[in-house]
C-alpha atoms as a PDB file:
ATOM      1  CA  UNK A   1      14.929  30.998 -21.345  1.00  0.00           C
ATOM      2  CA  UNK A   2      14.087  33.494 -23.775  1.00  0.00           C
ATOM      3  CA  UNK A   3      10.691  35.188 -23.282  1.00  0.00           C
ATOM      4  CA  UNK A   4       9.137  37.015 -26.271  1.00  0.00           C
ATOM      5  CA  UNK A   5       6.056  39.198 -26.408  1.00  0.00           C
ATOM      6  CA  UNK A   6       3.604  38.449 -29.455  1.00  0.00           C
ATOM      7  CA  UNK A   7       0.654  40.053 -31.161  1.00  0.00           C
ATOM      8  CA  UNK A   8      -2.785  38.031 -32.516  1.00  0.00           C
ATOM      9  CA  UNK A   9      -0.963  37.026 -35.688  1.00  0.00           C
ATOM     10  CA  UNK A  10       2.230  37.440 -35.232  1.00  0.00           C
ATOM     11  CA  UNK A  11       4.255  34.512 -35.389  1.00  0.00           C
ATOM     12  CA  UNK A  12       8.078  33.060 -33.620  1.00  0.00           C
ATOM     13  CA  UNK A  13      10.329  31.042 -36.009  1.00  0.00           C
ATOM     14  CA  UNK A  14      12.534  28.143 -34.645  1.00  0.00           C
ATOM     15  CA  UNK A  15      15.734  26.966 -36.832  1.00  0.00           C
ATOM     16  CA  UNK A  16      14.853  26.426 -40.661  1.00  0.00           C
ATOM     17  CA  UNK A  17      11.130  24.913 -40.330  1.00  0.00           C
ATOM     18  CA  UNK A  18       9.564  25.043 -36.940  1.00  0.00           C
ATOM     19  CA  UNK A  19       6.839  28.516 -37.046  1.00  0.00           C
ATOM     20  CA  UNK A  20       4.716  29.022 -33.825  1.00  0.00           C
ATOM     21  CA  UNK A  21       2.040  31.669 -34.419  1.00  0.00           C
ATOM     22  CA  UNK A  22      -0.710  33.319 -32.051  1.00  0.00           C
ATOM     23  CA  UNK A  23      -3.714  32.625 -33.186  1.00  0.00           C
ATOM     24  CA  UNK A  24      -6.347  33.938 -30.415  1.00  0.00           C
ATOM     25  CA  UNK A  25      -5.816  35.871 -27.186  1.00  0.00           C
ATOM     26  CA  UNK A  26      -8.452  35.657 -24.428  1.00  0.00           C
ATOM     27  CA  UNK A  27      -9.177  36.967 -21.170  1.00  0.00           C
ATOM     28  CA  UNK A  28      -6.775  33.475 -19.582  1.00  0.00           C
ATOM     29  CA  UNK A  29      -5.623  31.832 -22.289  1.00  0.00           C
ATOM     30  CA  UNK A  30      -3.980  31.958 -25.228  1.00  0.00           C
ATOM     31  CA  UNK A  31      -4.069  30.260 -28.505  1.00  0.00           C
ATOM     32  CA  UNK A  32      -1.510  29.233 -30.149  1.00  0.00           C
ATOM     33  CA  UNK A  33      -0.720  26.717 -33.555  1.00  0.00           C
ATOM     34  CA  UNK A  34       2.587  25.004 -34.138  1.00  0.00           C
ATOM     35  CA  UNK A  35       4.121  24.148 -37.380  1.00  0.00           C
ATOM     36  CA  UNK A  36       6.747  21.775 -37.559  1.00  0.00           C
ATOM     37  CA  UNK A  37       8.058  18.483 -39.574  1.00  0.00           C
ATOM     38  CA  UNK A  38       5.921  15.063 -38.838  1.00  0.00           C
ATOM     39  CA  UNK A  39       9.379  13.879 -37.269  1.00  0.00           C
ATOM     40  CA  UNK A  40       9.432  16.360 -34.825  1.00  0.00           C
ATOM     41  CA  UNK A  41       7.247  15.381 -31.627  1.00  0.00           C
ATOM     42  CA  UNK A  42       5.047  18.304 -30.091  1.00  0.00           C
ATOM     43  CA  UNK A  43       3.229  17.902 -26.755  1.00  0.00           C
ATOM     44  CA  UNK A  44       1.631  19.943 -23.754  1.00  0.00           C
ATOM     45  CA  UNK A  45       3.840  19.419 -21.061  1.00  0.00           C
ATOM     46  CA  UNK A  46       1.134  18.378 -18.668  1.00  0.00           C
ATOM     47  CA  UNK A  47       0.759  15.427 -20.987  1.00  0.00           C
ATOM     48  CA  UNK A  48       4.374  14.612 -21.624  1.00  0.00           C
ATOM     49  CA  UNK A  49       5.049  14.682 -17.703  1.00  0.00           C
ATOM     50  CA  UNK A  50       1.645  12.447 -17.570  1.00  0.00           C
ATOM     51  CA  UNK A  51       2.930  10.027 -19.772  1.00  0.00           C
ATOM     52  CA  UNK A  52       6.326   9.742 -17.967  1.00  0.00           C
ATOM     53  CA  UNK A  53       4.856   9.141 -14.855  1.00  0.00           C
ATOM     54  CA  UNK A  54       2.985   6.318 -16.242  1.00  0.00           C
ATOM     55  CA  UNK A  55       5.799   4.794 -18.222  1.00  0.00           C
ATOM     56  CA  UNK A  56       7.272   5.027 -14.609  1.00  0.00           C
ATOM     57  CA  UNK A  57       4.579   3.355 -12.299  1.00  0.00           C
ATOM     58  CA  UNK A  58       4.199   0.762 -14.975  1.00  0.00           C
ATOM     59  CA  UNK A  59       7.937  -0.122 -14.771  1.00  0.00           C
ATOM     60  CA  UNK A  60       7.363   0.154 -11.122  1.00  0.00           C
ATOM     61  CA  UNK A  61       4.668  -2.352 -11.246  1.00  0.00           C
ATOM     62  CA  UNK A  62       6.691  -4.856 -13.316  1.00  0.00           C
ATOM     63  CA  UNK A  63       9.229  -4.543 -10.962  1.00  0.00           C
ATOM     64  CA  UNK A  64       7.456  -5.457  -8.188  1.00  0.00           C
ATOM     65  CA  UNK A  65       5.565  -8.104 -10.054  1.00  0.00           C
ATOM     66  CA  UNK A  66       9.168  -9.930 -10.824  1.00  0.00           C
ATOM     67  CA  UNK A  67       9.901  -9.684  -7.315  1.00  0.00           C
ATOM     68  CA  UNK A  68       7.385 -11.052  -5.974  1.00  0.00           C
ATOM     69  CA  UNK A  69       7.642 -13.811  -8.654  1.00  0.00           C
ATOM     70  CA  UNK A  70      11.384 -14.408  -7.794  1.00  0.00           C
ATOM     71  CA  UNK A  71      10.114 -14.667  -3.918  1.00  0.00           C
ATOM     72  CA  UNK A  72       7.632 -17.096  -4.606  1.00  0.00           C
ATOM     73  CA  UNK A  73      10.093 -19.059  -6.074  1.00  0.00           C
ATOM     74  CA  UNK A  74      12.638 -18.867  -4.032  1.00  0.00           C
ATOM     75  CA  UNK A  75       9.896 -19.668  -0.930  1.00  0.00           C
ATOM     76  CA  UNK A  76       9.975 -23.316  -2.227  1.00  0.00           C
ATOM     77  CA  UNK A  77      13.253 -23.706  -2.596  1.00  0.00           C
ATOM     78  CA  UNK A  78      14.725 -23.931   1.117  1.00  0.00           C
ATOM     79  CA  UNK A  79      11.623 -26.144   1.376  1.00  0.00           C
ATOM     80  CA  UNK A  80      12.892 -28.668  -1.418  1.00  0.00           C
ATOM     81  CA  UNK A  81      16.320 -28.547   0.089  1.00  0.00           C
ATOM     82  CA  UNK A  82      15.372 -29.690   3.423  1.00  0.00           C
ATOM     83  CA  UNK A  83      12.786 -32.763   2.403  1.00  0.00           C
ATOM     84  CA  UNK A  84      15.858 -33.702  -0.030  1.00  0.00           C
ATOM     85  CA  UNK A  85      18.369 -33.142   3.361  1.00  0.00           C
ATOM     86  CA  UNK A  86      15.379 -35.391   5.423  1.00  0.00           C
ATOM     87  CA  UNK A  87      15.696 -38.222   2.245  1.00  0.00           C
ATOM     88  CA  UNK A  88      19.573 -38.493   2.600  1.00  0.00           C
ATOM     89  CA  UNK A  89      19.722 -38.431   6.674  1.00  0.00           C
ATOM     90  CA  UNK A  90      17.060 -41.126   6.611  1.00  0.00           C
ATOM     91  CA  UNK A  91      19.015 -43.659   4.129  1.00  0.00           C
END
């Protein structure tokens, strides 16, 4: 990792067309502006990781929703089999 001290104005360049620039410093934060091609995605990491997580639980959910599908079918099946087994012993 390659940590840099800036100035207020001062900017960091990355490759041919990404430019990240101070634009405020405060007592706990710091303000900052990125410019960079539409094609290139830029996020806060709390709300990447958010996002993840929730593309995660949702899979999650969907996984456990086609389980419990597949067991609700497959709860009537052994059922089935033995009244069809009862039809054939009784003929």
């Amino acid at each position: 990792m390659l940590t840099l001290t800036r100035k207020k104005g001062e900017e960091i360049v990355i490759g041919d067309n990404i430019v990240i620039a101070v634009r405020e410093i405060g007592s706990d934060s710091v303000k900052i502006s990125v410019s960079a091609p539409r094609n290139v995605p830029v996020f806060r990491r709390e709300l990447k990781m958010a996002a993840q997580e929730n593309r995660e639980a949702a899979a999650a959910g969907a996984d456990a929703a086609g389980i419990a599908a597949l067991l609700a079918q497959g709860s009537g099946r052994p059922k089935q089999r033995r009244e069809e087994k009862e039809k054939c012993d009784t003929k």
